[in-house]
C-alpha atoms as a PDB file:
ATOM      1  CA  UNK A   1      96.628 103.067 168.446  1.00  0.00           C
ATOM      2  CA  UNK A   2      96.541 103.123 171.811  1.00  0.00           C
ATOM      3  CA  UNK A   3      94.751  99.230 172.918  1.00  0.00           C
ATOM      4  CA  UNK A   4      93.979  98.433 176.772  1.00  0.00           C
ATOM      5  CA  UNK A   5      95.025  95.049 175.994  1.00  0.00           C
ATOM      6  CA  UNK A   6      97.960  93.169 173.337  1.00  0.00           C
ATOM      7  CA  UNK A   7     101.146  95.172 175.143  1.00  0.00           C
ATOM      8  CA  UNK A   8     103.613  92.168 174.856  1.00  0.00           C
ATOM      9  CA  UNK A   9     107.218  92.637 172.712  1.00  0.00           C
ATOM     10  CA  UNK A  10     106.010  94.566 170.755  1.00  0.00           C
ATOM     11  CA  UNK A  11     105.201  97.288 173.185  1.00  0.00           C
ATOM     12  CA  UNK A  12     108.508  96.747 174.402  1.00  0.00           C
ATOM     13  CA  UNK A  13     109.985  97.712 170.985  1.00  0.00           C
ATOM     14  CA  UNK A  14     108.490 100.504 170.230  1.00  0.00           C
ATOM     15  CA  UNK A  15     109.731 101.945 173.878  1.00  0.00           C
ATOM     16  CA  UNK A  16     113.395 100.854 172.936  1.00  0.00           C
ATOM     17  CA  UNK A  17     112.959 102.661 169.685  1.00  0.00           C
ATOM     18  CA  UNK A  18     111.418 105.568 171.092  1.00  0.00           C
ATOM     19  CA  UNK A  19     114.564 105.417 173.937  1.00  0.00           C
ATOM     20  CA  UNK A  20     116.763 105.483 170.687  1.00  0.00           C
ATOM     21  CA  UNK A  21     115.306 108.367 168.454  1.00  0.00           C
ATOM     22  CA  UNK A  22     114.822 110.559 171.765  1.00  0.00           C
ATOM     23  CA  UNK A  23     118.921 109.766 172.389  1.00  0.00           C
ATOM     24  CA  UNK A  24     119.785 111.183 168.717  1.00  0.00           C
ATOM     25  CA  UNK A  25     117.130 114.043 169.137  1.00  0.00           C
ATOM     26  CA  UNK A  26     118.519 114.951 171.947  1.00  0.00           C
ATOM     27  CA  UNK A  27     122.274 114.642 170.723  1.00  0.00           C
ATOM     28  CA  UNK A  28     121.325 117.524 167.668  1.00  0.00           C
ATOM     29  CA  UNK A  29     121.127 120.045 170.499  1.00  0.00           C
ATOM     30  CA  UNK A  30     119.209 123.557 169.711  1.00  0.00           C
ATOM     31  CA  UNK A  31     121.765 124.952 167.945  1.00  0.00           C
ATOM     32  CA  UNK A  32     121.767 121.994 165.134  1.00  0.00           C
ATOM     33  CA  UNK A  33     118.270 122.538 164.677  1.00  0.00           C
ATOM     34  CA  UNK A  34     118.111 125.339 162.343  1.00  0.00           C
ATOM     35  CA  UNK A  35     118.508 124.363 158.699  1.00  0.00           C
ATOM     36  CA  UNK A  36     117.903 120.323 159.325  1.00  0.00           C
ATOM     37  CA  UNK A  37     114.761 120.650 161.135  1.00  0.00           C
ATOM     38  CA  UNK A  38     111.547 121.373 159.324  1.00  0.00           C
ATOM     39  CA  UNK A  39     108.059 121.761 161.177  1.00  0.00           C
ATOM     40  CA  UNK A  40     104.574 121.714 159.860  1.00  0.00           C
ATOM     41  CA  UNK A  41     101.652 122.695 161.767  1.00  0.00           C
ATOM     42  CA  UNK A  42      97.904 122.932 160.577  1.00  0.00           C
ATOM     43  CA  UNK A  43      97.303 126.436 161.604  1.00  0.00           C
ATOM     44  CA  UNK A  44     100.187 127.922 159.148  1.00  0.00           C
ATOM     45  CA  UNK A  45      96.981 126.600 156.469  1.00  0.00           C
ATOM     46  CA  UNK A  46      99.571 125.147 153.997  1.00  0.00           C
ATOM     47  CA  UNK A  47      99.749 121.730 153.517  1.00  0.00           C
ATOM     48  CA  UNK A  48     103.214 120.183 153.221  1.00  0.00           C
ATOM     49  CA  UNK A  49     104.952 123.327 153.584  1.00  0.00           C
ATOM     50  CA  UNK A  50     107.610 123.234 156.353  1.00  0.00           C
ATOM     51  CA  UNK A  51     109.367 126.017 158.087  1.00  0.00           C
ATOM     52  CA  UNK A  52     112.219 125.957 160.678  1.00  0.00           C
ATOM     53  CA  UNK A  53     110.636 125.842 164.272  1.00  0.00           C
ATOM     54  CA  UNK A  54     112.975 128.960 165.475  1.00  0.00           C
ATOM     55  CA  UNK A  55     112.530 131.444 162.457  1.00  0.00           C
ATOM     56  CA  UNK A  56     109.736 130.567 160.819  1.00  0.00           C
ATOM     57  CA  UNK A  57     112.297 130.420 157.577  1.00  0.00           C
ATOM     58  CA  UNK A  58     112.378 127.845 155.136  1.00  0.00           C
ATOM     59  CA  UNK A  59     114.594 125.009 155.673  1.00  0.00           C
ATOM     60  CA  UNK A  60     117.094 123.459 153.066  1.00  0.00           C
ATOM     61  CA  UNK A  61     115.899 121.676 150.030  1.00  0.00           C
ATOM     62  CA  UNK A  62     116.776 118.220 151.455  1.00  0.00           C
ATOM     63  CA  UNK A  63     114.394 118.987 155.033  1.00  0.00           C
ATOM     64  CA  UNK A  64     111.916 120.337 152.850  1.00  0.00           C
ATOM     65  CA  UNK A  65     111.850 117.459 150.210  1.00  0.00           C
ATOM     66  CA  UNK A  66     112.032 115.076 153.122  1.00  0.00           C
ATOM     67  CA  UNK A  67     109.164 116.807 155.201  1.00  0.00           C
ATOM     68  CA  UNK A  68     106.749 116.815 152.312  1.00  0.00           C
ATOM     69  CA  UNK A  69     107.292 112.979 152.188  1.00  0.00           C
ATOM     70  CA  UNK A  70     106.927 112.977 155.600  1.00  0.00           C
ATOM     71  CA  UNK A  71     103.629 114.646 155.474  1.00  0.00           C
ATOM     72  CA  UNK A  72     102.474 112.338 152.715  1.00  0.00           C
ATOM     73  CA  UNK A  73     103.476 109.024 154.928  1.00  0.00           C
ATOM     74  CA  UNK A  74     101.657 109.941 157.751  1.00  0.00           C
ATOM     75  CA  UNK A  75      98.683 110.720 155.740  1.00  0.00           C
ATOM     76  CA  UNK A  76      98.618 107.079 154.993  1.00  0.00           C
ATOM     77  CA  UNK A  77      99.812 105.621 158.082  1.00  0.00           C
ATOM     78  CA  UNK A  78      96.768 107.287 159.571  1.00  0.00           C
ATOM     79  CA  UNK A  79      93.876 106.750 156.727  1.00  0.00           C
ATOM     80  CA  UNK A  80      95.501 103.018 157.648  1.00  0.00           C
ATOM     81  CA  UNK A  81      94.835 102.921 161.236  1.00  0.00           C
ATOM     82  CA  UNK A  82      91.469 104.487 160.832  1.00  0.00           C
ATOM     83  CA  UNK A  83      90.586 102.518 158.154  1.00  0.00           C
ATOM     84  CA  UNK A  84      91.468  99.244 160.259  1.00  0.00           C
ATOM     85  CA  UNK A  85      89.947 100.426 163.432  1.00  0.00           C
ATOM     86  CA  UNK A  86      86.314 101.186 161.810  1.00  0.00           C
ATOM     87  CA  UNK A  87      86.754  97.224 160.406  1.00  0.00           C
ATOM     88  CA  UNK A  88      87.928  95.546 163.829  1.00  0.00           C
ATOM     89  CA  UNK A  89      85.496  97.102 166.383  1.00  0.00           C
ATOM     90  CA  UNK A  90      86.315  95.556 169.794  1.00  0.00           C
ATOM     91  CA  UNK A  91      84.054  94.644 172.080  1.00  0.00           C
ATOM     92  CA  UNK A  92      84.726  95.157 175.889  1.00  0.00           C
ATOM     93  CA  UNK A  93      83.618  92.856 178.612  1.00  0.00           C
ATOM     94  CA  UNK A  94      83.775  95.016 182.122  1.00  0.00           C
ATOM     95  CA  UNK A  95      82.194  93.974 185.227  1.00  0.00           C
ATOM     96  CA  UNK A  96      78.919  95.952 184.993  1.00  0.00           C
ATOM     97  CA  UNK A  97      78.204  95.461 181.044  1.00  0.00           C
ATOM     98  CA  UNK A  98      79.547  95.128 177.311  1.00  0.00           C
ATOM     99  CA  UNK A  99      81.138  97.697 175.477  1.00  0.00           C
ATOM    100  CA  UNK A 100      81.679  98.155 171.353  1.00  0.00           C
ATOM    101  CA  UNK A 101      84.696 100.396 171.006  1.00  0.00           C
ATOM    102  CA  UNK A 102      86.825 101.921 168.055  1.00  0.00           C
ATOM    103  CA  UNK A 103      89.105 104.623 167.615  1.00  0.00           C
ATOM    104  CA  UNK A 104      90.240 107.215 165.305  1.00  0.00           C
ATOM    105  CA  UNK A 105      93.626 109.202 164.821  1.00  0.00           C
ATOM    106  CA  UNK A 106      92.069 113.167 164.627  1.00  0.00           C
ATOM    107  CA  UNK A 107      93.224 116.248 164.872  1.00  0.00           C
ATOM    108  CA  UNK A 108      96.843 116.485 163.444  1.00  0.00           C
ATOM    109  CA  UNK A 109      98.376 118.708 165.694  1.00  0.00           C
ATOM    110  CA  UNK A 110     102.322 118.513 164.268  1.00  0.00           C
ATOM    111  CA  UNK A 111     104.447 117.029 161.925  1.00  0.00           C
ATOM    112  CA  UNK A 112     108.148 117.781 162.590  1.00  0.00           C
ATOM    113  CA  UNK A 113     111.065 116.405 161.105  1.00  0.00           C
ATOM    114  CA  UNK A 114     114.798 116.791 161.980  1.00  0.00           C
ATOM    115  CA  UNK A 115     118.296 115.243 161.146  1.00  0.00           C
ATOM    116  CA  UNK A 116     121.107 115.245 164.080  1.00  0.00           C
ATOM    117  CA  UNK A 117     124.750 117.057 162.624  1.00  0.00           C
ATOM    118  CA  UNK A 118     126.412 114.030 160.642  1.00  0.00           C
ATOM    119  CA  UNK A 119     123.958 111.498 160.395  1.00  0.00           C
ATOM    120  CA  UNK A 120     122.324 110.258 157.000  1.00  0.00           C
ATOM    121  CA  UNK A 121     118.840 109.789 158.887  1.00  0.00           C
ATOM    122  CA  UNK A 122     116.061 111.968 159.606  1.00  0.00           C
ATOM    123  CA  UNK A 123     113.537 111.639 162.752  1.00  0.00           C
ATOM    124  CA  UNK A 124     109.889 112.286 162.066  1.00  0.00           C
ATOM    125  CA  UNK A 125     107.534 112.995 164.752  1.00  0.00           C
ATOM    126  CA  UNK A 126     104.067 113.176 164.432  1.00  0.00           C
ATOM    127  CA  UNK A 127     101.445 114.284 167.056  1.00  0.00           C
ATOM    128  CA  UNK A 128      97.678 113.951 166.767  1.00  0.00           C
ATOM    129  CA  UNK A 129      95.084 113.311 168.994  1.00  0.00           C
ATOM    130  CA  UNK A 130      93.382 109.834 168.955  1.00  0.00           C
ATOM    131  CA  UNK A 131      89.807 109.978 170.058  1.00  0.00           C
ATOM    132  CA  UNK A 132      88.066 106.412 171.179  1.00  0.00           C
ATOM    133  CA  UNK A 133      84.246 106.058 170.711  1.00  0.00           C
ATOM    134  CA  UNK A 134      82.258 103.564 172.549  1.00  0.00           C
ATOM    135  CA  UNK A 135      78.513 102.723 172.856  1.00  0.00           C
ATOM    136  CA  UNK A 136      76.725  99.404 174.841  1.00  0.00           C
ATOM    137  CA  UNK A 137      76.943  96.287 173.115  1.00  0.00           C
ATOM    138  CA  UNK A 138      73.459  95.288 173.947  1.00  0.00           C
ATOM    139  CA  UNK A 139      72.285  92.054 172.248  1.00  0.00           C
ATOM    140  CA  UNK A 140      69.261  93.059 171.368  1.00  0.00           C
ATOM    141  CA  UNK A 141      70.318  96.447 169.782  1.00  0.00           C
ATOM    142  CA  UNK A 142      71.496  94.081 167.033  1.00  0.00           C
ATOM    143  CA  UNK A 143      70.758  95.543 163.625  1.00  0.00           C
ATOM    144  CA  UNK A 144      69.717  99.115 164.787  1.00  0.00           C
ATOM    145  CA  UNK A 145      71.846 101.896 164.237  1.00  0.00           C
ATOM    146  CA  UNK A 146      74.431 102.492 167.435  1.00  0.00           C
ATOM    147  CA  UNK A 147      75.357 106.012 168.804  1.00  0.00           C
ATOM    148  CA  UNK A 148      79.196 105.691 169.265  1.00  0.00           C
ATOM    149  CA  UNK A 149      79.974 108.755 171.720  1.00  0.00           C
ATOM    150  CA  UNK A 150      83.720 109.688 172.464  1.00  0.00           C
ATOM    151  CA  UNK A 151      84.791 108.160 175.701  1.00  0.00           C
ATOM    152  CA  UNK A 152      88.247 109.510 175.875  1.00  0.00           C
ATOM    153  CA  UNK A 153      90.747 111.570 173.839  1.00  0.00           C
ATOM    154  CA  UNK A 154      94.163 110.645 174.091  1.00  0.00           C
ATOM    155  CA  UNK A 155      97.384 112.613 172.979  1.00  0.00           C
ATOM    156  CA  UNK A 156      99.954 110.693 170.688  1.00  0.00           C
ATOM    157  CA  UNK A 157     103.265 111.644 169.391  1.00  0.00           C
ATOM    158  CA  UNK A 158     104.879 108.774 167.008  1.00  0.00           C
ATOM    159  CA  UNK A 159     108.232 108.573 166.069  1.00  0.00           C
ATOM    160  CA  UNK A 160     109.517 107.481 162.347  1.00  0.00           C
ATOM    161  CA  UNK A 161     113.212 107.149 160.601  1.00  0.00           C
ATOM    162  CA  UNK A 162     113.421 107.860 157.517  1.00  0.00           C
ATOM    163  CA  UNK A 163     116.341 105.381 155.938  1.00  0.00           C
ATOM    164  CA  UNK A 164     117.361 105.006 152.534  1.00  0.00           C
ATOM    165  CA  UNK A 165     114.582 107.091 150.918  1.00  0.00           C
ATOM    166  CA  UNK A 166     111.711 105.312 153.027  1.00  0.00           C
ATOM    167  CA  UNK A 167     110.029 106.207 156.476  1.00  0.00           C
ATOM    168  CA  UNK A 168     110.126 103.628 158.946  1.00  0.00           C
ATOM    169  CA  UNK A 169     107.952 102.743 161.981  1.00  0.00           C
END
């Protein structure tokens, strides 16, 4: 999730990573993409059913078997991040008043996977839209029901490897 505040290493990691997977995406080239890359997008209505991004085809078995598991990880990697978020609702201190904030991971826009010519690992990408609700943290609305509203919706792609039979972030 995107936080306004904790960006240390670990920020820095996940840019080096990102720097790394965007290196061997880029090194597959368009004409590598065909039987190795498998898409899945929310409007085709299927779940877990991938086609190649040029032909609308059907990929190989392998990008097929590896894009359903694909689909199936980041169906858990986001009920996880939700499911922490509504748990650890922050609390915002700005110079005019308090803010309770949370977000969620909505909107699945695409799940894409794809395996450069000659390499044993697949990239997964996942895009979704994270949406960050926020309401006043008034002391003496303690114990009433709060109004969370959306304060800002922010686009996310996330990338994954998928090594020895397991995705990794």
């Amino acid at each position: 999730m995107m936080f306004p505040h904790g960006f240390g290493s670990v920020r820095g990691f996940k840019i080096v990573v990102s720097a790394l997977v965007l290196t061997v995406c880029a090194a597959a080239g368009s004409e590598a993409a065909g039987d190795t890359t498998a898409v899945w997008v929310p409007a085709s209505g299927a779940q877990a059913v991938f086609t190649t991004p040029d032909s609308g085809a059907a990929p190989c078995a392998e990008a097929q078997r590896v894009g359903r598991s694909f689909y199936d990880f980041c169906n858990r990697w986001i009920g996880s991040k939700n499911g922490y978020s509504l748990q650890n609702v922050r609390i915002l201190t700005t110079e005019a008043c308090r803010m309770k904030e949370y977000s969620q991971c909505e909107d699945t826009q695409e799940i894409r996977v794809s395996k450069a010519p000659g390499s044993p690992v697949y990239v997964g990408t996942l895009k979704y839209i994270e949406k960050v609700y926020r309401t006043p943290a008034d002391p003496a609305a303690q114990g009433t029901p709060e109004s969370f509203q959306v304060a800002m919706e922010v686009p996310v792609t996330e990338f994954f490897m998928y090594i020895d039979g397991q995705w990794r972030y």
